[in-house]
N, C-alpha and C. Protein backbone atom coordinates (compact mmCIF):
# COMPACT_ATOMS: atom_id res chain seq x y z
N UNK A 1 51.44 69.58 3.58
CA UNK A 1 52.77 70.11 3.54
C UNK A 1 53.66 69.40 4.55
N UNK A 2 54.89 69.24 4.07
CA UNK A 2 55.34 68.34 4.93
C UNK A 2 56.77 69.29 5.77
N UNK A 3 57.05 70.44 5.45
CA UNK A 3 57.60 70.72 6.33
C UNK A 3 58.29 71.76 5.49
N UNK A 4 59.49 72.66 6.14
CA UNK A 4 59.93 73.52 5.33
C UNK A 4 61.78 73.40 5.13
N UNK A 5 62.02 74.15 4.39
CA UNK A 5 63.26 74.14 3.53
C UNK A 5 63.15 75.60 2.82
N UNK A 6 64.71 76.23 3.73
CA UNK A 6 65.59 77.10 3.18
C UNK A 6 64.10 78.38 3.32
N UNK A 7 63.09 78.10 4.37
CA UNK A 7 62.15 79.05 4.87
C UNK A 7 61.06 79.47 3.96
N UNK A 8 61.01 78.04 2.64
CA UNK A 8 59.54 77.86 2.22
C UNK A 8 59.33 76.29 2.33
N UNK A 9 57.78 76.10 1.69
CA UNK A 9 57.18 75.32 2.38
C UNK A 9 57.55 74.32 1.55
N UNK A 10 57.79 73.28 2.06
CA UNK A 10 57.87 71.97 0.83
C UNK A 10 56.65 70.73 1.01
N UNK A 11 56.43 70.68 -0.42
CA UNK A 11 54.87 70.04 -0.52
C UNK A 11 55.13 68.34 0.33
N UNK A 12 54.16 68.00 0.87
CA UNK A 12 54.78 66.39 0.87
C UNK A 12 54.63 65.76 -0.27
N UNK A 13 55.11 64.33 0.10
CA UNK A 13 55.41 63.29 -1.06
C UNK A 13 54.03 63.08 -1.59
N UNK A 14 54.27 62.84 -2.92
CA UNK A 14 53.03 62.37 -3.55
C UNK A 14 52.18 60.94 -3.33
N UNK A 15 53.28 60.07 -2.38
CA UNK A 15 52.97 58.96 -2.10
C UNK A 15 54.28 58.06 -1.36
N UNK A 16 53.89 57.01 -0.77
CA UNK A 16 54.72 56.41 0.14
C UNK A 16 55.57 55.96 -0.60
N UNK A 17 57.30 55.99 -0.41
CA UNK A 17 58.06 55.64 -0.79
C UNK A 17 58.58 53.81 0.01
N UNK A 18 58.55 52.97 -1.03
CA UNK A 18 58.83 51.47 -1.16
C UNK A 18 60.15 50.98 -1.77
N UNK A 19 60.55 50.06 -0.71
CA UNK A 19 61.38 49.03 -0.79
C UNK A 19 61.23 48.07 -0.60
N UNK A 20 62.40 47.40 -0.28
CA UNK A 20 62.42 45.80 -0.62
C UNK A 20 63.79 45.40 -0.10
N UNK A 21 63.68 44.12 1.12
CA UNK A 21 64.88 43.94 1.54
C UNK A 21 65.39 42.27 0.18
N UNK A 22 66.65 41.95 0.57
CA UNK A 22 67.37 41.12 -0.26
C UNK A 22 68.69 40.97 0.27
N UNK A 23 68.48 39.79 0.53
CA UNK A 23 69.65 38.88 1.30
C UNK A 23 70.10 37.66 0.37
N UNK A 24 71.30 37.05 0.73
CA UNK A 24 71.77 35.85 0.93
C UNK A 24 72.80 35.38 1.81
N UNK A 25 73.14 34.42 1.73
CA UNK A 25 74.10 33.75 2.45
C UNK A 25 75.37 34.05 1.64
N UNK A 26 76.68 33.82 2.32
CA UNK A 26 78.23 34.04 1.45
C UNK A 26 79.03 32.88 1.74
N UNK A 27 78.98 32.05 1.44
CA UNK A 27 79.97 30.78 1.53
C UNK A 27 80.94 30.13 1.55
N UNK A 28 82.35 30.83 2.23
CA UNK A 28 83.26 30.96 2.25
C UNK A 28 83.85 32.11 1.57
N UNK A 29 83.46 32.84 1.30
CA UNK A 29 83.58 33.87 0.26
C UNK A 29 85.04 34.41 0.92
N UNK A 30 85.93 35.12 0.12
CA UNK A 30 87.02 35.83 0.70
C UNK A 30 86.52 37.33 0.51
N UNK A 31 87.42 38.18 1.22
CA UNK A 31 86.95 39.52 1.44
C UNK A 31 87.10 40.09 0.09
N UNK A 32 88.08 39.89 -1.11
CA UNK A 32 87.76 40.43 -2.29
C UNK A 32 86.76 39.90 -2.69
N UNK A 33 86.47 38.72 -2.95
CA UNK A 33 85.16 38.32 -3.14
C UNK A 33 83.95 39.08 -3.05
N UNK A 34 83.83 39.26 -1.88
CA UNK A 34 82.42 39.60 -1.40
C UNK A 34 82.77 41.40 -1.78
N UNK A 35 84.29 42.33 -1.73
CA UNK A 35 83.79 43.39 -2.23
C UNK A 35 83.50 43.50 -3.70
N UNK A 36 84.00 42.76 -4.56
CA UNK A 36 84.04 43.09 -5.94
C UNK A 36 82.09 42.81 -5.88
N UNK A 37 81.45 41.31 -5.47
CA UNK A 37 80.12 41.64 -5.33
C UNK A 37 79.32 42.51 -4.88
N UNK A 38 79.77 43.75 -3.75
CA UNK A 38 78.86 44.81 -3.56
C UNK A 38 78.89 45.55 -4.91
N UNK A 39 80.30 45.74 -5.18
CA UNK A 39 80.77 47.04 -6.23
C UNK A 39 80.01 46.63 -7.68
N UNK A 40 79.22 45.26 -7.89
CA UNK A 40 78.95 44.96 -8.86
C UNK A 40 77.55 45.20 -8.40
N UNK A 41 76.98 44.95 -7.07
CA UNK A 41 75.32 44.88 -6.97
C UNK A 41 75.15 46.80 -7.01
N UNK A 42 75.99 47.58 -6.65
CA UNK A 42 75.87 48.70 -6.55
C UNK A 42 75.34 48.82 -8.11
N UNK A 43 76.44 48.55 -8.86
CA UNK A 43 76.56 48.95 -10.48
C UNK A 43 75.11 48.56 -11.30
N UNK A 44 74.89 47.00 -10.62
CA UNK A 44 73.18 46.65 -11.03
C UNK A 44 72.05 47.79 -10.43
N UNK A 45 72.31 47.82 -9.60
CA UNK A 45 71.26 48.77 -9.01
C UNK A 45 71.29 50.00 -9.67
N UNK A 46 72.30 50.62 -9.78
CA UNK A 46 72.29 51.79 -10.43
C UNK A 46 71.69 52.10 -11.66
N UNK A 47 72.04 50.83 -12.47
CA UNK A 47 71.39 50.94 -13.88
C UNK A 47 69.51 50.98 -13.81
N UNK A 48 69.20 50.57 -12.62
CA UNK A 48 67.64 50.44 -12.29
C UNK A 48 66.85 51.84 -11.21
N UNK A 49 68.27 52.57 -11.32
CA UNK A 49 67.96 54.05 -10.68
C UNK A 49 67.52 53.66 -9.02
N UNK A 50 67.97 52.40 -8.23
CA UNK A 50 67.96 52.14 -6.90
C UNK A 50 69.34 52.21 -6.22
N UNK A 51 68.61 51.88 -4.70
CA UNK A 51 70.16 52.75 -3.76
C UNK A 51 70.20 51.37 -2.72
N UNK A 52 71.01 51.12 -1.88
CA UNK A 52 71.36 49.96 -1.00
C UNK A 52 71.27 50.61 0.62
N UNK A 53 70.86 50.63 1.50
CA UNK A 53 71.73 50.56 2.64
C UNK A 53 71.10 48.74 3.47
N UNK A 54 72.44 48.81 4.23
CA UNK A 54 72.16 47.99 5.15
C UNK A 54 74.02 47.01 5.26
N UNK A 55 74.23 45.67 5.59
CA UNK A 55 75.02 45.55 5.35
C UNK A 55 75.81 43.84 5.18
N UNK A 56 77.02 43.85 4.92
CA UNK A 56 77.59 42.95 4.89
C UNK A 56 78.88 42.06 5.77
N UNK A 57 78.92 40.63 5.91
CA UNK A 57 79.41 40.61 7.00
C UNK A 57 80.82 39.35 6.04
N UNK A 58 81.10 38.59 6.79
CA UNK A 58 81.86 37.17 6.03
C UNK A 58 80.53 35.75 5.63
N UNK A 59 79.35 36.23 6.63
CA UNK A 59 78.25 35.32 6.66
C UNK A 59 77.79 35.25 5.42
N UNK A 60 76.98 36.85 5.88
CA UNK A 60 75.51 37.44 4.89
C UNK A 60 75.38 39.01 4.06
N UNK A 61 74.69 38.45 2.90
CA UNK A 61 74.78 40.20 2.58
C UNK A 61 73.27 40.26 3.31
N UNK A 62 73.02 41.51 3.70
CA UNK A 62 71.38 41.77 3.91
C UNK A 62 71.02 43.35 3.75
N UNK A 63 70.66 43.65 2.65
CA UNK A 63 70.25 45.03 2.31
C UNK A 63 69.14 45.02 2.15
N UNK A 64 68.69 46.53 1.96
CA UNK A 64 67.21 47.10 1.39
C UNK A 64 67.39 47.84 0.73
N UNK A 65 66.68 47.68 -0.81
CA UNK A 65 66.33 48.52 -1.47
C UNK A 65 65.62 49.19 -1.59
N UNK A 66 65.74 50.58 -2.10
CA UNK A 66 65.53 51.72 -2.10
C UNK A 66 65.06 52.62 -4.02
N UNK A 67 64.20 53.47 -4.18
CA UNK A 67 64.68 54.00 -5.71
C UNK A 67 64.98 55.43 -5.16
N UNK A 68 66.07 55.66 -6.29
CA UNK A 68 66.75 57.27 -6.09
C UNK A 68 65.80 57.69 -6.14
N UNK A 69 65.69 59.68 -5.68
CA UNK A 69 65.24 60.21 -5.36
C UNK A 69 64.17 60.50 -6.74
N UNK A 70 63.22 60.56 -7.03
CA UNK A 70 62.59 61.37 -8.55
C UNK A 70 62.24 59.59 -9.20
N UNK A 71 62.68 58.92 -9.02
CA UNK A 71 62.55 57.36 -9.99
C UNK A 71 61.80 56.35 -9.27
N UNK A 72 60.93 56.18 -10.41
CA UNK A 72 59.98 55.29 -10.29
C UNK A 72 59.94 53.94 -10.41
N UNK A 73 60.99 53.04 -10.04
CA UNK A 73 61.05 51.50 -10.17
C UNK A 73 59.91 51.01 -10.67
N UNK A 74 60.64 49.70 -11.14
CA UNK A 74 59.63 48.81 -11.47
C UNK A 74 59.57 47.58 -10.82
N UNK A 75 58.08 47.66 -10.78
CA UNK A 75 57.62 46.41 -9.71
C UNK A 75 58.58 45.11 -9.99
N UNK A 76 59.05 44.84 -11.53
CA UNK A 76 59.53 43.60 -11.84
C UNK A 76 61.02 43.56 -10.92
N UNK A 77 61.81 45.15 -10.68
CA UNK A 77 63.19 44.86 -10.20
C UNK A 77 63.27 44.18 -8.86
N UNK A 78 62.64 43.76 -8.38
CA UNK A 78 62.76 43.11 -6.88
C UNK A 78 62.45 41.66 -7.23
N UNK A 79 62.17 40.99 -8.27
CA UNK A 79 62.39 39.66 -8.71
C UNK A 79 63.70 39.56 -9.76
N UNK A 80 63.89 40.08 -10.22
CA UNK A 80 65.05 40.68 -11.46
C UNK A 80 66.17 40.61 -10.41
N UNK A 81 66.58 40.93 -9.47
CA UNK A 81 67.97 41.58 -8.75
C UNK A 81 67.82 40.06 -7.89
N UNK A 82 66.53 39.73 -7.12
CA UNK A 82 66.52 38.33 -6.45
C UNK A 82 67.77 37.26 -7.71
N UNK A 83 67.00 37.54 -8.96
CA UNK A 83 67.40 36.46 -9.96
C UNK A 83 69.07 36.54 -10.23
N UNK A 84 69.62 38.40 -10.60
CA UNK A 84 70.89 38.42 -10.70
C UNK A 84 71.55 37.75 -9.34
N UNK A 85 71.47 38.28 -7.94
CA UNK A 85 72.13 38.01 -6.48
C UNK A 85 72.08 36.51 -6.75
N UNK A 86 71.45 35.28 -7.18
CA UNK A 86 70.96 33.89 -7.11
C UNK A 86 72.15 33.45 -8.49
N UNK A 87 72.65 34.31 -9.39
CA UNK A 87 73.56 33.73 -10.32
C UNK A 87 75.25 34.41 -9.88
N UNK A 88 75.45 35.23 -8.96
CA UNK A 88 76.40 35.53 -8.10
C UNK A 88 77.65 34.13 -7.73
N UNK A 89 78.71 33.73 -7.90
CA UNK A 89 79.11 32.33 -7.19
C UNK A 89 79.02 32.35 -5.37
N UNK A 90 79.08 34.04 -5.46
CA UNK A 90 79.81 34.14 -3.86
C UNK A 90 78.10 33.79 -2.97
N UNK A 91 77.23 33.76 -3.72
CA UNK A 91 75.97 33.74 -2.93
C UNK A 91 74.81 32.47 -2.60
N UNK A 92 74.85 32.36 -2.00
CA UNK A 92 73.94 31.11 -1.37
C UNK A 92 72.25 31.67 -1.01
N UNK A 93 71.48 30.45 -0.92
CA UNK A 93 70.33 30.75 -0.28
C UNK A 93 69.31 32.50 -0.58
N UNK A 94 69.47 32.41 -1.75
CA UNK A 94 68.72 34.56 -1.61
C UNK A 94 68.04 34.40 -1.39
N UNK A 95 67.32 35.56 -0.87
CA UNK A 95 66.01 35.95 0.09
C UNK A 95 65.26 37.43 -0.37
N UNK A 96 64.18 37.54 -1.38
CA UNK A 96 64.28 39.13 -1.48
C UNK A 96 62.75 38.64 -0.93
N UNK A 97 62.53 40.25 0.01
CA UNK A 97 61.12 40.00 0.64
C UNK A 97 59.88 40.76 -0.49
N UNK A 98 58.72 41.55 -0.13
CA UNK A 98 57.69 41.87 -0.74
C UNK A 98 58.52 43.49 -0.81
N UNK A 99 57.49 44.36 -1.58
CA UNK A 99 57.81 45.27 -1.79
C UNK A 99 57.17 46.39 -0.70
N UNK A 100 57.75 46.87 0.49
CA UNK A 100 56.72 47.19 1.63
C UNK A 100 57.17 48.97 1.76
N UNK A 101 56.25 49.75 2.29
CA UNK A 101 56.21 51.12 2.35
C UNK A 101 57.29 51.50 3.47
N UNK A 102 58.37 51.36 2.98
CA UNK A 102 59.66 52.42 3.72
C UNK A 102 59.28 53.67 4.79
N UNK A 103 59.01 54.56 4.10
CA UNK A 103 58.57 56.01 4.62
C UNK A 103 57.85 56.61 3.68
């Protein structure tokens, strides 16, 4: 049991929850630039039931992914999203790492 809520017990997780970080470089990018690309990696992600934090600068994007709460990703989306971020114009150099136990 992993702890309680609203003064019952809530079971723990059935298993370790996994992500995956994913970077690139931004190459002169202008600031619309680089937001219309979050607002679009958000929109990819979403359709794959994953979440983003981390952040962006004029350099680099560098996030970690995450799957919403209840959804079970698939092993393939952390090569899949490497591949979309790599056909991006605003993005240079991507980087997505292994798929490693978050919390």
């Amino acid at each position: 049991m992993a702890g309680t809520e609203t003064g019952s017990v809530v079971p723990a997780a059935a298993g370790p929850v996994c992500g995956f970080a994913l970077s690139c470089r931004l190459q002169g990018a202008a600031p619309d630039a680089v937001g219309h690309l979050l607002k679009a990696l958000e929109e990819e992600l979403e359709t794959r039931g994953l979440v983003m934090g981390g952040g962006v600068d004029a350099q680099r994007l560098d996030v970690f992914i995450l799957p919403r709460k209840g959804v079970a990703p698939s092993r393939d989306d952390r090569l899949a999203l490497a591949d979309w971020l790599a056909r991006q114009p605003a993005c240079f150099e991507v980087a997505v790492g292994d798929w490693v136990e978050a919390y």
